[in-house]
Protein backbone atom coordinates (compact mmCIF):
# COMPACT_ATOMS: atom_id res chain seq x y z
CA UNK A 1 0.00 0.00 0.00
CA UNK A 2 1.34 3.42 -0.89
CA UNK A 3 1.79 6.10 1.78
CA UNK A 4 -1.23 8.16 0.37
CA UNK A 5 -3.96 5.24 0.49
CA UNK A 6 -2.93 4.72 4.59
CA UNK A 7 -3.36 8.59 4.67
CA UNK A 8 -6.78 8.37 2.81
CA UNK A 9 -7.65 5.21 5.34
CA UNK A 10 -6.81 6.92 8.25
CA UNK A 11 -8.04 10.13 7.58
CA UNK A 12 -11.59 8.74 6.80
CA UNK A 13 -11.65 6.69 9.92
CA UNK A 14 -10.76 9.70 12.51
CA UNK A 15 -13.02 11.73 10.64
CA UNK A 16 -15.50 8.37 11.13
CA UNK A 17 -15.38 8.54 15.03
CA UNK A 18 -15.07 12.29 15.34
CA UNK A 19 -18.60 12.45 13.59
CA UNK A 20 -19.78 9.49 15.30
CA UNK A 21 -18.88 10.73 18.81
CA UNK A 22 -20.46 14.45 17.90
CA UNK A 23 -24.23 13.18 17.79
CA UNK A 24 -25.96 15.79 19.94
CA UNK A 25 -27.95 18.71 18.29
CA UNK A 26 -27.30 22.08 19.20
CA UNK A 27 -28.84 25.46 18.13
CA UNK A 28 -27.56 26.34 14.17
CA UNK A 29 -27.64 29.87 13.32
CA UNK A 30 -29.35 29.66 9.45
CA UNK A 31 -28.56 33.73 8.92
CA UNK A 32 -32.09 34.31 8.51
CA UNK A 33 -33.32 31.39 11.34
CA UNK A 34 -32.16 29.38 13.99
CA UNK A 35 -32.94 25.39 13.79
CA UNK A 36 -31.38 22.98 15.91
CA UNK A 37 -29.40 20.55 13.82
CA UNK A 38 -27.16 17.15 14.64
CA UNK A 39 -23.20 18.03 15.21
CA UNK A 40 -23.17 15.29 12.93
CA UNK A 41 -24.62 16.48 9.92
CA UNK A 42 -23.00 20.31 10.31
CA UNK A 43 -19.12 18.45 10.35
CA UNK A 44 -20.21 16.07 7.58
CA UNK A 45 -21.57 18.68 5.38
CA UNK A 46 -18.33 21.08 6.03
CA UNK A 47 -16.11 18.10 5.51
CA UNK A 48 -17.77 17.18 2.37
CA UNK A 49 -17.79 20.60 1.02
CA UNK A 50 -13.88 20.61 2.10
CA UNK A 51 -13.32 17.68 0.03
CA UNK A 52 -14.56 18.87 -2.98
CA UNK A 53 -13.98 22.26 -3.11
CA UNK A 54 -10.03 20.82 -2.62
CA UNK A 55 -10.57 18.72 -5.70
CA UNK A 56 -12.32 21.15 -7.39
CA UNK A 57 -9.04 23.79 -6.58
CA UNK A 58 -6.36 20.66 -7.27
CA UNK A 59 -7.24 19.73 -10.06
CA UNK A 60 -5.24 20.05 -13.01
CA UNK A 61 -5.48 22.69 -15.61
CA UNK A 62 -6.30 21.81 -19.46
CA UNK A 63 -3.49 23.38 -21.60
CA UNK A 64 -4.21 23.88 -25.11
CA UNK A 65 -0.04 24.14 -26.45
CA UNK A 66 1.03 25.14 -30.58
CA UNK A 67 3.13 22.31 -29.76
CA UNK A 68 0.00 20.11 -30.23
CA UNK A 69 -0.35 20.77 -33.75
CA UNK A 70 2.37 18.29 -35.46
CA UNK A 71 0.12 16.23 -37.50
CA UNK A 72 0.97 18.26 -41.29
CA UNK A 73 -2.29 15.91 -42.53
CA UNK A 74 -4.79 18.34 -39.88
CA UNK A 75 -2.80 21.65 -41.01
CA UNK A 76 -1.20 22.21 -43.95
CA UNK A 77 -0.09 25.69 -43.26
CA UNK A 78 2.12 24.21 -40.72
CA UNK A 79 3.81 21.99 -43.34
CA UNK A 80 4.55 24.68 -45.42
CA UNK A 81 5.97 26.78 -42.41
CA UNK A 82 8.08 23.71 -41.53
CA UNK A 83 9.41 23.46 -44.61
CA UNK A 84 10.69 26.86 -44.99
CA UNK A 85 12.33 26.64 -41.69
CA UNK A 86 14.29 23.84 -43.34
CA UNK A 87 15.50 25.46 -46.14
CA UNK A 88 16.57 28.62 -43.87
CA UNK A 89 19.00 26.68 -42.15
CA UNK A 90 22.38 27.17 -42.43
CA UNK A 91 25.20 24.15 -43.04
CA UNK A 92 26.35 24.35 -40.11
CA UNK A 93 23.29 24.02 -38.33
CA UNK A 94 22.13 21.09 -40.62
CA UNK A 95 25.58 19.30 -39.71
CA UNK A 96 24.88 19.03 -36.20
CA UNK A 97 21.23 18.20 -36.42
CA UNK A 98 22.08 15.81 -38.88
């Protein structure tokens, strides 16, 4: 098992008993009203909302590069610009490409 599956095991068994110990209800303050609500449901909603608002920020970003545009058979222009930048080289540079 890799470090970050114990973490995940772990994490989800503290946060287990810590909601499982917090049962009472006590008086939740709903801006507008005031309803008395299970400890229980108020830390599993905020941990829930934790969770995926941290995915939601972690997640990683789609990059659209000009590097993705190799294929000369889906752009044409770029085959033309290619092969200009071919003949524009020098000897010298050829030579230690080559």
């Amino acid at each position: 098992m890799s470090a970050k599956t114990i973490f995940i095991i772990v994490f989800t068994a503290i946060i287990t008993i810590f909601l499982t110990i917090n049962t009472d209800a006590v008086d939740f303050n709903f801006i507008f009203f005031e309803k008395p609500v299970s400890k229980l449901v108020v830390v599993g909603v905020c941990t829930l909302v934790g969770f995926i608002l941290g995915f939601w920020a972690g997640k990683p970003k789609i990059r659209v590069s000009t590097y993705d545009r190799n294929d000369p058979q889906e752009y044409p222009e770029d085959r033309n610009k290619n092969s200009n930048a071919r003949k524009e080289l020098s000897d010298d540079d050829r030579d230690y490409i080559s």
